[in-house]
N, C-alpha and C. Protein backbone atom coordinates (compact mmCIF):
# COMPACT_ATOMS: atom_id res chain seq x y z
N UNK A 1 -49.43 8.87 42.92
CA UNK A 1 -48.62 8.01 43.75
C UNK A 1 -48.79 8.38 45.22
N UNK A 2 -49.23 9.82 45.78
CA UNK A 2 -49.20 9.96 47.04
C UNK A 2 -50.23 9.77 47.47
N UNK A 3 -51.53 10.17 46.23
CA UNK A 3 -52.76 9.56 47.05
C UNK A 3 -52.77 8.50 47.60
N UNK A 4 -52.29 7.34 46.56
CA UNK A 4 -52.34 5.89 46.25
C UNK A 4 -51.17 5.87 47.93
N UNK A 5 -50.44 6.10 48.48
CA UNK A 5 -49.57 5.54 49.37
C UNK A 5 -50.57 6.22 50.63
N UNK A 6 -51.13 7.26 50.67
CA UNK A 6 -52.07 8.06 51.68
C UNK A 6 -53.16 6.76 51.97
N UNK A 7 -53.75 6.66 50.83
CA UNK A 7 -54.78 5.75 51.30
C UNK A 7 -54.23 4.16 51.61
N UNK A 8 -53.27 3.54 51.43
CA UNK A 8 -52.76 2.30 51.78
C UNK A 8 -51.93 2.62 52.97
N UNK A 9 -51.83 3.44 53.60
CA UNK A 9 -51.61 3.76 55.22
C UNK A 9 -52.87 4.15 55.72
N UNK A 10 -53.72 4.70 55.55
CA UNK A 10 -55.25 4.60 56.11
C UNK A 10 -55.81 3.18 56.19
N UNK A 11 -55.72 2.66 55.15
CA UNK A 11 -56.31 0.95 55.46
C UNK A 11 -55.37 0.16 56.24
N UNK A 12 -54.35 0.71 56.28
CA UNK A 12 -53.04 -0.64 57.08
C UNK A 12 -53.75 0.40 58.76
N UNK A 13 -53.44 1.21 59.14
CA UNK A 13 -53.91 1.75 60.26
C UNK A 13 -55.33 1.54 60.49
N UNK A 14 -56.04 1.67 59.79
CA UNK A 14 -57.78 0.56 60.28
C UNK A 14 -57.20 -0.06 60.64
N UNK A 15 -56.83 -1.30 59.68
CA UNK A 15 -56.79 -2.65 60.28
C UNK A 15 -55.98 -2.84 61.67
N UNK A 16 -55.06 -1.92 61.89
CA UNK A 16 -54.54 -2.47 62.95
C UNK A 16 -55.23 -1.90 64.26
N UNK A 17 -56.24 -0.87 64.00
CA UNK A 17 -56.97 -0.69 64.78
C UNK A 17 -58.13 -1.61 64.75
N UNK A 18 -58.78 -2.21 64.18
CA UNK A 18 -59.66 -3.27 64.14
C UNK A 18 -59.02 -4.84 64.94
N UNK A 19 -57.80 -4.88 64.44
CA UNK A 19 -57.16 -6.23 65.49
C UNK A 19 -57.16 -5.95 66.57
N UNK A 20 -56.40 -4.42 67.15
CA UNK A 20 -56.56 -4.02 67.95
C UNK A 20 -57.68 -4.63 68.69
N UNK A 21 -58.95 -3.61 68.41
CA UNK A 21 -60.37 -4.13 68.81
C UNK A 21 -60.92 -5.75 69.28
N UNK A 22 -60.11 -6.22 68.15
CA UNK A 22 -60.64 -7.54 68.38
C UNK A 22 -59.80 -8.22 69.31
N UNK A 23 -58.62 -8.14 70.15
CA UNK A 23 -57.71 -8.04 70.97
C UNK A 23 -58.21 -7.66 72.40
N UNK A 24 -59.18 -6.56 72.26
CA UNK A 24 -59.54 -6.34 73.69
C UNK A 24 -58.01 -5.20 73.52
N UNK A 25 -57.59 -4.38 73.12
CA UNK A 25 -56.64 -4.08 73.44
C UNK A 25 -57.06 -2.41 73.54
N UNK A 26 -56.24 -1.53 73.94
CA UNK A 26 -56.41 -0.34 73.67
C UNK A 26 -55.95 0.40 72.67
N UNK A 27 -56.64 1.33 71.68
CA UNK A 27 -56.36 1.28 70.55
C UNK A 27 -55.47 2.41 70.29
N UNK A 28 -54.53 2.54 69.15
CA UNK A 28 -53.80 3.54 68.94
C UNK A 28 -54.31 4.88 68.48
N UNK A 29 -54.76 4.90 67.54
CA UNK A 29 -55.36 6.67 67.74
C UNK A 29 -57.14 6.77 67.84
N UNK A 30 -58.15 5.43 67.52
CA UNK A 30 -59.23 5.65 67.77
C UNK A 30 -59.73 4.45 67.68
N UNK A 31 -60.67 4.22 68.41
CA UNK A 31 -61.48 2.44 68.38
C UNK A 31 -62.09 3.12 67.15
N UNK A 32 -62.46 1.81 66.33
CA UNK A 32 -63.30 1.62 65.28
C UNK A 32 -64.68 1.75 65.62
N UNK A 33 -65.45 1.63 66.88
CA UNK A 33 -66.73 1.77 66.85
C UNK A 33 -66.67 3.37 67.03
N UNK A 34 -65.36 3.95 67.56
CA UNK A 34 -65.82 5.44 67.79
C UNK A 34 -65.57 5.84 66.84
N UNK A 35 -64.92 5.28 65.61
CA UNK A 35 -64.51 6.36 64.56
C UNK A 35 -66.08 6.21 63.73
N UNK A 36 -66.46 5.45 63.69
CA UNK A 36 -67.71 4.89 62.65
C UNK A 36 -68.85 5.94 63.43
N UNK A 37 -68.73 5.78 64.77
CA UNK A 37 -70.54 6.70 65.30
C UNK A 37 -69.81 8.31 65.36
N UNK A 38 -68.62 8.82 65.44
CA UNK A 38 -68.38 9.84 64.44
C UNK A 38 -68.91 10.69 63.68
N UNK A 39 -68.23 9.56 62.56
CA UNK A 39 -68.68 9.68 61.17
C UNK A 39 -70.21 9.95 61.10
N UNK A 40 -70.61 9.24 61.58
CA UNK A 40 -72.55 8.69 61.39
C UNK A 40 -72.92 10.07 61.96
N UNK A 41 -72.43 10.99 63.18
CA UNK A 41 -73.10 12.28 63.46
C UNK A 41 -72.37 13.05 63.22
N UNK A 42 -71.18 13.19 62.21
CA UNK A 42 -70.89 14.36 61.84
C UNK A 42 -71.40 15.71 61.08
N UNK A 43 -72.60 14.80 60.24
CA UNK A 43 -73.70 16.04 59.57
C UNK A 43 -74.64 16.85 60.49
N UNK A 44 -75.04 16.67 61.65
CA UNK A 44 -76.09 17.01 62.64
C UNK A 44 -74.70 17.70 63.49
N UNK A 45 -73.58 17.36 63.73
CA UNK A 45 -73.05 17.94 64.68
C UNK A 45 -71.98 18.71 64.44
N UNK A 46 -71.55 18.89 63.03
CA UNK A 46 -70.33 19.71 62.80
C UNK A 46 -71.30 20.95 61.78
N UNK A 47 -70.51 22.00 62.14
CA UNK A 47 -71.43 23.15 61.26
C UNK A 47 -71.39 23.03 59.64
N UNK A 48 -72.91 23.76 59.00
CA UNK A 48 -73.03 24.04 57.73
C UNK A 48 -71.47 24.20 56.97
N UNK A 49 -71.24 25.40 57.48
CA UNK A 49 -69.88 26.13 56.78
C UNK A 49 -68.55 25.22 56.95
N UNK A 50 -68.42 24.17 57.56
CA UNK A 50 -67.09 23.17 57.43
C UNK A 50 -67.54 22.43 56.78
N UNK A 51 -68.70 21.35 56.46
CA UNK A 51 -69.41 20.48 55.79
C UNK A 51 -69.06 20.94 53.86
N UNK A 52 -69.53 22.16 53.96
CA UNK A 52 -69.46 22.73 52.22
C UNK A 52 -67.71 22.46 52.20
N UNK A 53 -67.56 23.25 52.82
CA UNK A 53 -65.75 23.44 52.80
C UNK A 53 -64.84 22.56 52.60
N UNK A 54 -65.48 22.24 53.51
CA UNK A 54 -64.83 20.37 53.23
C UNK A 54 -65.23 19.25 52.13
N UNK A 55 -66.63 19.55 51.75
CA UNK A 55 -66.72 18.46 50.21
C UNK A 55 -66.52 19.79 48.94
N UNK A 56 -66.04 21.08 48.88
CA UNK A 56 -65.62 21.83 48.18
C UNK A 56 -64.20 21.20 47.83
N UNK A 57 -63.53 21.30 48.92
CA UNK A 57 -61.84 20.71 48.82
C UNK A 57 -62.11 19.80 48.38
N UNK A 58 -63.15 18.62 48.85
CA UNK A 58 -62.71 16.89 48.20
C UNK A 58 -63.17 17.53 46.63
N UNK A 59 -63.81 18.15 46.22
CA UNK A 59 -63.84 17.90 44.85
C UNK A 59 -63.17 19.01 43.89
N UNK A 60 -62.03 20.13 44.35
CA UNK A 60 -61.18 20.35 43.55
C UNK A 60 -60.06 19.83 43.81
N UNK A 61 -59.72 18.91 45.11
CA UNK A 61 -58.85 17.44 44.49
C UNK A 61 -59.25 16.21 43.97
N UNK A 62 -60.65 15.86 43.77
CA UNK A 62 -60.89 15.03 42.88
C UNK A 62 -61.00 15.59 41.10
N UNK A 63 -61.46 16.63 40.92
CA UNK A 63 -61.23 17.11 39.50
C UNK A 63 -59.54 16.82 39.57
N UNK A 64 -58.97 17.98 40.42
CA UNK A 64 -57.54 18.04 40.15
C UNK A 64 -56.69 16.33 39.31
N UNK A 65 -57.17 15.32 40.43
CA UNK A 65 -56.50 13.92 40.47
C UNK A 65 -57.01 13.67 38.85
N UNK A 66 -58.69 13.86 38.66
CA UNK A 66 -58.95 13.31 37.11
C UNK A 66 -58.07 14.24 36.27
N UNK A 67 -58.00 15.72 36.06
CA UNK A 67 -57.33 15.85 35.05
C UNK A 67 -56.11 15.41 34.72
N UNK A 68 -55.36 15.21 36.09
CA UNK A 68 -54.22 14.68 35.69
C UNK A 68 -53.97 13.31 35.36
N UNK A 69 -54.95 12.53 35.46
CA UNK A 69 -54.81 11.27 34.94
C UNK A 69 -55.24 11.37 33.41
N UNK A 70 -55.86 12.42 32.83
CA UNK A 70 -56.08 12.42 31.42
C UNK A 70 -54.98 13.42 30.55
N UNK A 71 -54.47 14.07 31.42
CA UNK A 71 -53.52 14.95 30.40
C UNK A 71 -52.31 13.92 30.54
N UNK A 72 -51.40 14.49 29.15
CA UNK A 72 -50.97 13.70 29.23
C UNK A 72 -49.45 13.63 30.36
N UNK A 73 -48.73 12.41 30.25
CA UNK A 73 -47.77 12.98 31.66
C UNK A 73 -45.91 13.66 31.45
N UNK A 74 -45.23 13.55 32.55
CA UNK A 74 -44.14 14.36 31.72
C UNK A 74 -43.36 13.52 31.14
N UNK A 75 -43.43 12.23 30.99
CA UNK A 75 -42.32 11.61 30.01
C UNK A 75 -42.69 11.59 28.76
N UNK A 76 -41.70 12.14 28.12
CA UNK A 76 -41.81 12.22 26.64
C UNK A 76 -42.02 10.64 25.54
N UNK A 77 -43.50 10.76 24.84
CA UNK A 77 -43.62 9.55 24.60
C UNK A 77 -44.30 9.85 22.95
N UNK A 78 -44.77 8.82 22.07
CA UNK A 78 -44.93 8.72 20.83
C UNK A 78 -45.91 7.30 20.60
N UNK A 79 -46.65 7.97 19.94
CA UNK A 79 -47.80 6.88 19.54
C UNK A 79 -47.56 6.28 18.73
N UNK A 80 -47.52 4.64 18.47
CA UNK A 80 -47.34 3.70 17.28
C UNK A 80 -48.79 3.67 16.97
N UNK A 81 -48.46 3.86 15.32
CA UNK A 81 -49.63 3.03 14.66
C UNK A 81 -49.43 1.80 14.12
N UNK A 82 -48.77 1.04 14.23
CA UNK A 82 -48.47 -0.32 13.58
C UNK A 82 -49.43 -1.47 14.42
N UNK A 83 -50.11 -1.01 14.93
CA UNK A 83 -51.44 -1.52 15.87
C UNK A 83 -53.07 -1.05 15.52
N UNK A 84 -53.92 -1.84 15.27
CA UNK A 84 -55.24 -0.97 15.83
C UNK A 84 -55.86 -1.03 16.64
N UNK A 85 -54.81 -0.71 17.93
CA UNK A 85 -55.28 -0.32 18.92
C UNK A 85 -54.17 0.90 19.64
N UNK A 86 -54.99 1.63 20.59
CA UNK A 86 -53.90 2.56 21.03
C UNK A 86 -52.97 2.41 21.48
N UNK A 87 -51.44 2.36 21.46
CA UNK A 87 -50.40 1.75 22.05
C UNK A 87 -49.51 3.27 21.89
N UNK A 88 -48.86 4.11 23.49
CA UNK A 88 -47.97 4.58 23.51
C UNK A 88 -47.07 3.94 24.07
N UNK A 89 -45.69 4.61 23.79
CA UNK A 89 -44.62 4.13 24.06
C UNK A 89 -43.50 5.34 24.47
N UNK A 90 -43.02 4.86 25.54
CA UNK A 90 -41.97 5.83 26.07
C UNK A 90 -41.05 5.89 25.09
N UNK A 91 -40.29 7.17 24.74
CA UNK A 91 -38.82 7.40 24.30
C UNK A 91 -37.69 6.84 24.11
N UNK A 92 -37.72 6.17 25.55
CA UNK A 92 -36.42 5.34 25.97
C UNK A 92 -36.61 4.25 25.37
N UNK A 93 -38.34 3.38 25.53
CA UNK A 93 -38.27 2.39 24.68
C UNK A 93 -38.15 1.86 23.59
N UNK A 94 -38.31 3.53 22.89
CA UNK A 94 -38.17 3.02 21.77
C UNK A 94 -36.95 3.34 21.30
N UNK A 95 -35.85 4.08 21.68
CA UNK A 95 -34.75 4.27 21.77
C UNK A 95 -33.61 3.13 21.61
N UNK A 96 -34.06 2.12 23.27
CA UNK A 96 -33.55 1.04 23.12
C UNK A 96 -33.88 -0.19 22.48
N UNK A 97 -34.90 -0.06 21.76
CA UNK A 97 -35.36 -0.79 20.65
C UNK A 97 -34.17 -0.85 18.98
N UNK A 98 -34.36 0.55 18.82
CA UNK A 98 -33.85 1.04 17.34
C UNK A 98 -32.16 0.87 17.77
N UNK A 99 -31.59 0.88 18.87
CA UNK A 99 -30.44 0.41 19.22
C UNK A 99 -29.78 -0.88 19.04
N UNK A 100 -30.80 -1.63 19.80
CA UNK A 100 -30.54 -3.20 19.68
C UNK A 100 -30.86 -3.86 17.98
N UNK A 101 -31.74 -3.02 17.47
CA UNK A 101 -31.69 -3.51 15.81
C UNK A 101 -30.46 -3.02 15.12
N UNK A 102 -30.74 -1.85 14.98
CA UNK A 102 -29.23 -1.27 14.59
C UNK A 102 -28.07 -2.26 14.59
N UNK A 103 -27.60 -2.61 16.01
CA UNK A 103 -26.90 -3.17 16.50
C UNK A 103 -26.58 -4.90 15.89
N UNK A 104 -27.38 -4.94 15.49
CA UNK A 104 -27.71 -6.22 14.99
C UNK A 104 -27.32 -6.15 13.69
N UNK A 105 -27.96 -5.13 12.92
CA UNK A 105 -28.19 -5.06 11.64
C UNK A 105 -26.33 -4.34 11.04
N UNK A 106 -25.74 -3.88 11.81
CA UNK A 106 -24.18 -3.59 11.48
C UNK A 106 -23.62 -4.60 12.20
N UNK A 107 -23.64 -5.86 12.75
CA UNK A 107 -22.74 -6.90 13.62
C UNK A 107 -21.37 -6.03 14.15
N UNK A 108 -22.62 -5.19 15.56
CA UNK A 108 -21.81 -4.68 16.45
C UNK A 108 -22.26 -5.03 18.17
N UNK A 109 -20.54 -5.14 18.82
CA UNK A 109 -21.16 -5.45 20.07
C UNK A 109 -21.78 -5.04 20.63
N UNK A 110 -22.57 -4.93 21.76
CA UNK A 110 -23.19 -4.43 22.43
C UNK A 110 -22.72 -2.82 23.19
N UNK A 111 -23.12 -2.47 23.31
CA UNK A 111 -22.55 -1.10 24.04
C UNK A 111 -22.22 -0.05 22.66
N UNK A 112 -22.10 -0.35 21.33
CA UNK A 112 -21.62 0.21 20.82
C UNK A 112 -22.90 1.09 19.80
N UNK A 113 -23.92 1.03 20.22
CA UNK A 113 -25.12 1.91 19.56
C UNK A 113 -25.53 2.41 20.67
N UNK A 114 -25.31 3.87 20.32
CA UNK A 114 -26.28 4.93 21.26
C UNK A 114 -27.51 5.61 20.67
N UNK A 115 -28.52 5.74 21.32
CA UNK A 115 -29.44 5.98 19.99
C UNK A 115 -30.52 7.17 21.40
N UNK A 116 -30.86 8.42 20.82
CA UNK A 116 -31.22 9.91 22.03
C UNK A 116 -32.39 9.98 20.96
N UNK A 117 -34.13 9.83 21.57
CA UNK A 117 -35.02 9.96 21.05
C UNK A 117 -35.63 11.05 21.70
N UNK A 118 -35.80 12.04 20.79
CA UNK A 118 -36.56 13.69 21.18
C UNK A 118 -38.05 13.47 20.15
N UNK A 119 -38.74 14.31 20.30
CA UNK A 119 -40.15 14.69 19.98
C UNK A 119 -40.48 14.38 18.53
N UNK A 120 -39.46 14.76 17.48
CA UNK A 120 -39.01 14.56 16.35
C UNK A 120 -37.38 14.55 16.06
N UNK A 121 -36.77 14.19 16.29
CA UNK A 121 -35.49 13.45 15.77
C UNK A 121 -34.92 12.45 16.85
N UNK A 122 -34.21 11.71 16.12
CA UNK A 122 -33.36 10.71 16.33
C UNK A 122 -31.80 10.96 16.34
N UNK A 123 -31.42 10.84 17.34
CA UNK A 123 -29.84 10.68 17.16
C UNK A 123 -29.00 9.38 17.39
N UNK A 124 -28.73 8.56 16.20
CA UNK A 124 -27.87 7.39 16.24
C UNK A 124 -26.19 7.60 16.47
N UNK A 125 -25.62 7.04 17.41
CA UNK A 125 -24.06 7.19 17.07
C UNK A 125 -23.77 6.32 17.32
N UNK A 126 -23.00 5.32 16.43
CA UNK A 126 -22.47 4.35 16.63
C UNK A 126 -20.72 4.20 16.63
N UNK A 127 -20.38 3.40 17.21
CA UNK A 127 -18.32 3.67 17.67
C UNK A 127 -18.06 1.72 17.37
N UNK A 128 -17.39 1.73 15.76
CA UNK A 128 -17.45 0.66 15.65
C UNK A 128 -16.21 0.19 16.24
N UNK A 129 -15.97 -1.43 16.22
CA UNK A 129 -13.90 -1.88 16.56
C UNK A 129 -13.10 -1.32 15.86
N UNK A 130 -12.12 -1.46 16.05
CA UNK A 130 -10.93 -1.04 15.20
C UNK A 130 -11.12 -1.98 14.11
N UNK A 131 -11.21 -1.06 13.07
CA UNK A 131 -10.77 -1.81 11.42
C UNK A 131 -11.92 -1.78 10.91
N UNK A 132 -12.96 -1.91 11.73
CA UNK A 132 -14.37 -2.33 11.05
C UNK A 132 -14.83 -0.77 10.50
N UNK A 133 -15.27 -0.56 9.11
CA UNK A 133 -15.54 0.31 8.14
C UNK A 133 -17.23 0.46 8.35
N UNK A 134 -17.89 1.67 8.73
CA UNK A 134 -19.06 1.95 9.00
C UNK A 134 -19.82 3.56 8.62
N UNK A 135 -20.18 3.91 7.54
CA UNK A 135 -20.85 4.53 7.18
C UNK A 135 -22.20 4.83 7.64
N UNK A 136 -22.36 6.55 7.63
CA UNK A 136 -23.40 6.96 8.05
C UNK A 136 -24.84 6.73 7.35
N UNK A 137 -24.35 6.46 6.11
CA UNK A 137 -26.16 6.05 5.47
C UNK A 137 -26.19 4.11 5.52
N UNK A 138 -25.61 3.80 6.36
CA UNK A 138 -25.48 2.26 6.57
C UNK A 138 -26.45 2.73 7.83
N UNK A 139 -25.78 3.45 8.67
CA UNK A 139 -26.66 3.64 10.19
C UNK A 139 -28.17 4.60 10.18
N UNK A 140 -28.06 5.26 9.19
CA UNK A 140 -29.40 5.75 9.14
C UNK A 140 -30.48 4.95 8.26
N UNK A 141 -30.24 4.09 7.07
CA UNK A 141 -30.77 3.14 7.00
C UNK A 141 -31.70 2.41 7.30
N UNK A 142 -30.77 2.00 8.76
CA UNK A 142 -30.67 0.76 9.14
C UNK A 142 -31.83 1.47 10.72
N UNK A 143 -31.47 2.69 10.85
CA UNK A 143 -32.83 3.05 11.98
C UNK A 143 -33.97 3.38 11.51
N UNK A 144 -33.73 4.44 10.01
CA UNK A 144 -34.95 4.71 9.47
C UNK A 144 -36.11 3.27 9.02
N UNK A 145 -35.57 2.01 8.88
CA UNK A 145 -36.06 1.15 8.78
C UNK A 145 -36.88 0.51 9.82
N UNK A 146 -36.41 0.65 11.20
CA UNK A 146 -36.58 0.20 12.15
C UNK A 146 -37.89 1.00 12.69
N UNK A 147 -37.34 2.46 12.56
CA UNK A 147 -38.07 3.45 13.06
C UNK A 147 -39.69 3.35 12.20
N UNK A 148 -39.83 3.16 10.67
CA UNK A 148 -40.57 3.46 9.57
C UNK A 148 -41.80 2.18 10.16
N UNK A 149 -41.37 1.03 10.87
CA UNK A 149 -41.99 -0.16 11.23
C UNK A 149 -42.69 0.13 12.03
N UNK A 150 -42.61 1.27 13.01
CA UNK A 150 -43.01 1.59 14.08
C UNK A 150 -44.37 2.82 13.59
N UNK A 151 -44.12 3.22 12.49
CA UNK A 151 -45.51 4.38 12.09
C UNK A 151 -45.66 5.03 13.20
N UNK A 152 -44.43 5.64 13.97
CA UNK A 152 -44.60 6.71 14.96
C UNK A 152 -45.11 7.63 14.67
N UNK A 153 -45.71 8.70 15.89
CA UNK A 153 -46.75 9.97 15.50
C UNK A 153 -46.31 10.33 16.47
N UNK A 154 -45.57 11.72 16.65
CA UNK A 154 -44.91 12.47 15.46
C UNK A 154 -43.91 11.76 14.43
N UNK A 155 -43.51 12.12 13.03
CA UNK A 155 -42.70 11.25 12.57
C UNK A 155 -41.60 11.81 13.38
N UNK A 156 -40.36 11.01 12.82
CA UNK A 156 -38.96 11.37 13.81
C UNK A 156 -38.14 11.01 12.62
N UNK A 157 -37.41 12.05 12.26
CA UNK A 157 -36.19 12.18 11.35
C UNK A 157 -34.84 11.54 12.11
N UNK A 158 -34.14 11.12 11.10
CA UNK A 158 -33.01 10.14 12.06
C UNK A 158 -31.90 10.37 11.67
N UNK A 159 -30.92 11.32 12.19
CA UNK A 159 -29.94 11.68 12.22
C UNK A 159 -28.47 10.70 12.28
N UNK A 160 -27.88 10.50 11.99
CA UNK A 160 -26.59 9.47 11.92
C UNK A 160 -25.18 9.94 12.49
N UNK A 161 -24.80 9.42 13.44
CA UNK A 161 -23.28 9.90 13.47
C UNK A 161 -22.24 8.48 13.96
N UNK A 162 -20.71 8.92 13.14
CA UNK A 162 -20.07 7.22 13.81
C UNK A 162 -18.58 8.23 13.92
N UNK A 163 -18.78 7.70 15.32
CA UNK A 163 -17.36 8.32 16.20
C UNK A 163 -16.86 7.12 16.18
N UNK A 164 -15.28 7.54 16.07
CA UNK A 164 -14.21 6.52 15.80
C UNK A 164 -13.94 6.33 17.18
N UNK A 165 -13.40 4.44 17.18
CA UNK A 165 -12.99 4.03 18.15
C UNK A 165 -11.50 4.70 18.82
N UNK A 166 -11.19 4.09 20.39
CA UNK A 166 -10.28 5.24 20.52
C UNK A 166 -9.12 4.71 20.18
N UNK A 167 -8.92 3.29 19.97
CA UNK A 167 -7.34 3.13 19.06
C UNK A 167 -7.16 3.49 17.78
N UNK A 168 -8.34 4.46 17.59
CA UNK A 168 -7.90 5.07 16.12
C UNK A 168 -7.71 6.56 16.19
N UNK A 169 -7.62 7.24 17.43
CA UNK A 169 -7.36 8.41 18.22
C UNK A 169 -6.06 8.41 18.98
N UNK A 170 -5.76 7.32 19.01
CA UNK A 170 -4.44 7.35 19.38
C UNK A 170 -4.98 7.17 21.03
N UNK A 171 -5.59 6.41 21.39
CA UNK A 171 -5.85 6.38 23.03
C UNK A 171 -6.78 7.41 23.02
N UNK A 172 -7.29 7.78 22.78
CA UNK A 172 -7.87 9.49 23.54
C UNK A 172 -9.50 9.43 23.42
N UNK A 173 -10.18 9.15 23.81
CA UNK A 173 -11.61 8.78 23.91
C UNK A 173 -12.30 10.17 24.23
């Protein structure tokens, strides 16, 4: 991201040195014909030992930039196979996926499935209305189903929990 914003302020600053130019104007940190004949004698006129030094650095930040575009990154994520093709998927998405089914699949309102996806497990908790009767192998079920569709890698075991609403606590949430 910082390369990527480094170099889209290098091209917005050309260009406005190039309008510049074409303006007749005086330019802000270098005319474009002087930055270009520069460039063009910097091998004949800057020494051996900055030349190495300097394409040494560009290329243990260009390795650096490739490895990190191939390892993988820090959000915790999980490969579907229910595709043949490679498809990862963030945590969260699939989190709020197995939520909104869930959710569906017990005719509960919204807000009322929480669903915390780690490396291998699942944590469902669902907080039904008052009166409404909801069992834990109704909610694990009902994700392991959801989840099983998905042929995630790593698998993910799915844990169940249903916290009572708070007018059945007497107010106390």
């Amino acid at each position: 991201m910082i390369v990527l914003l480094l170099v889209v302020a290098a091209i917005a600053c050309a260009g406005v040195e190039i309008v510049l130019h074409l303006m007749d104007a005086a330019p802000i940190l270098v005319a474009p014909g002087a930055a270009l004949s520069w460039a063009a004698a910097l091998p004949e006129t800057a020494p051996r030992a900055t030349l190495i030094g300097g394409g040494a650095v560009a290329v243990v930040v260009g390795l650096g930039l490739g490895w990190v575009s191939v390892t993988p990154g820090r959000r915790p994520r999980h490969r579907l196979g229910a595709s043949p093709h490679a498809v990862l998927a963030d945590n969260s998405t699939i989190a709020s996926a197995v939520a909104e089914q869930v959710r569906r699949d017990l005719d509960l309102p919204r807000g009322a499935v929480v669903v915390g996806l780690g490396h291998r497990s699942m944590d469902v908790t669902v907080t039904p209305e008052p009166g409404q009767v909801i069992e834990k192998e109704q909610i694990r079920s009902a994700a392991e189903r959801e989840i099983t569709s998905y042929e995630l890698s790593p698998r993910v075991r799915v844990r169940a929990r249903v916290r009572r609403p708070a007018a059945d606590q007497g107010g106390m949430a």
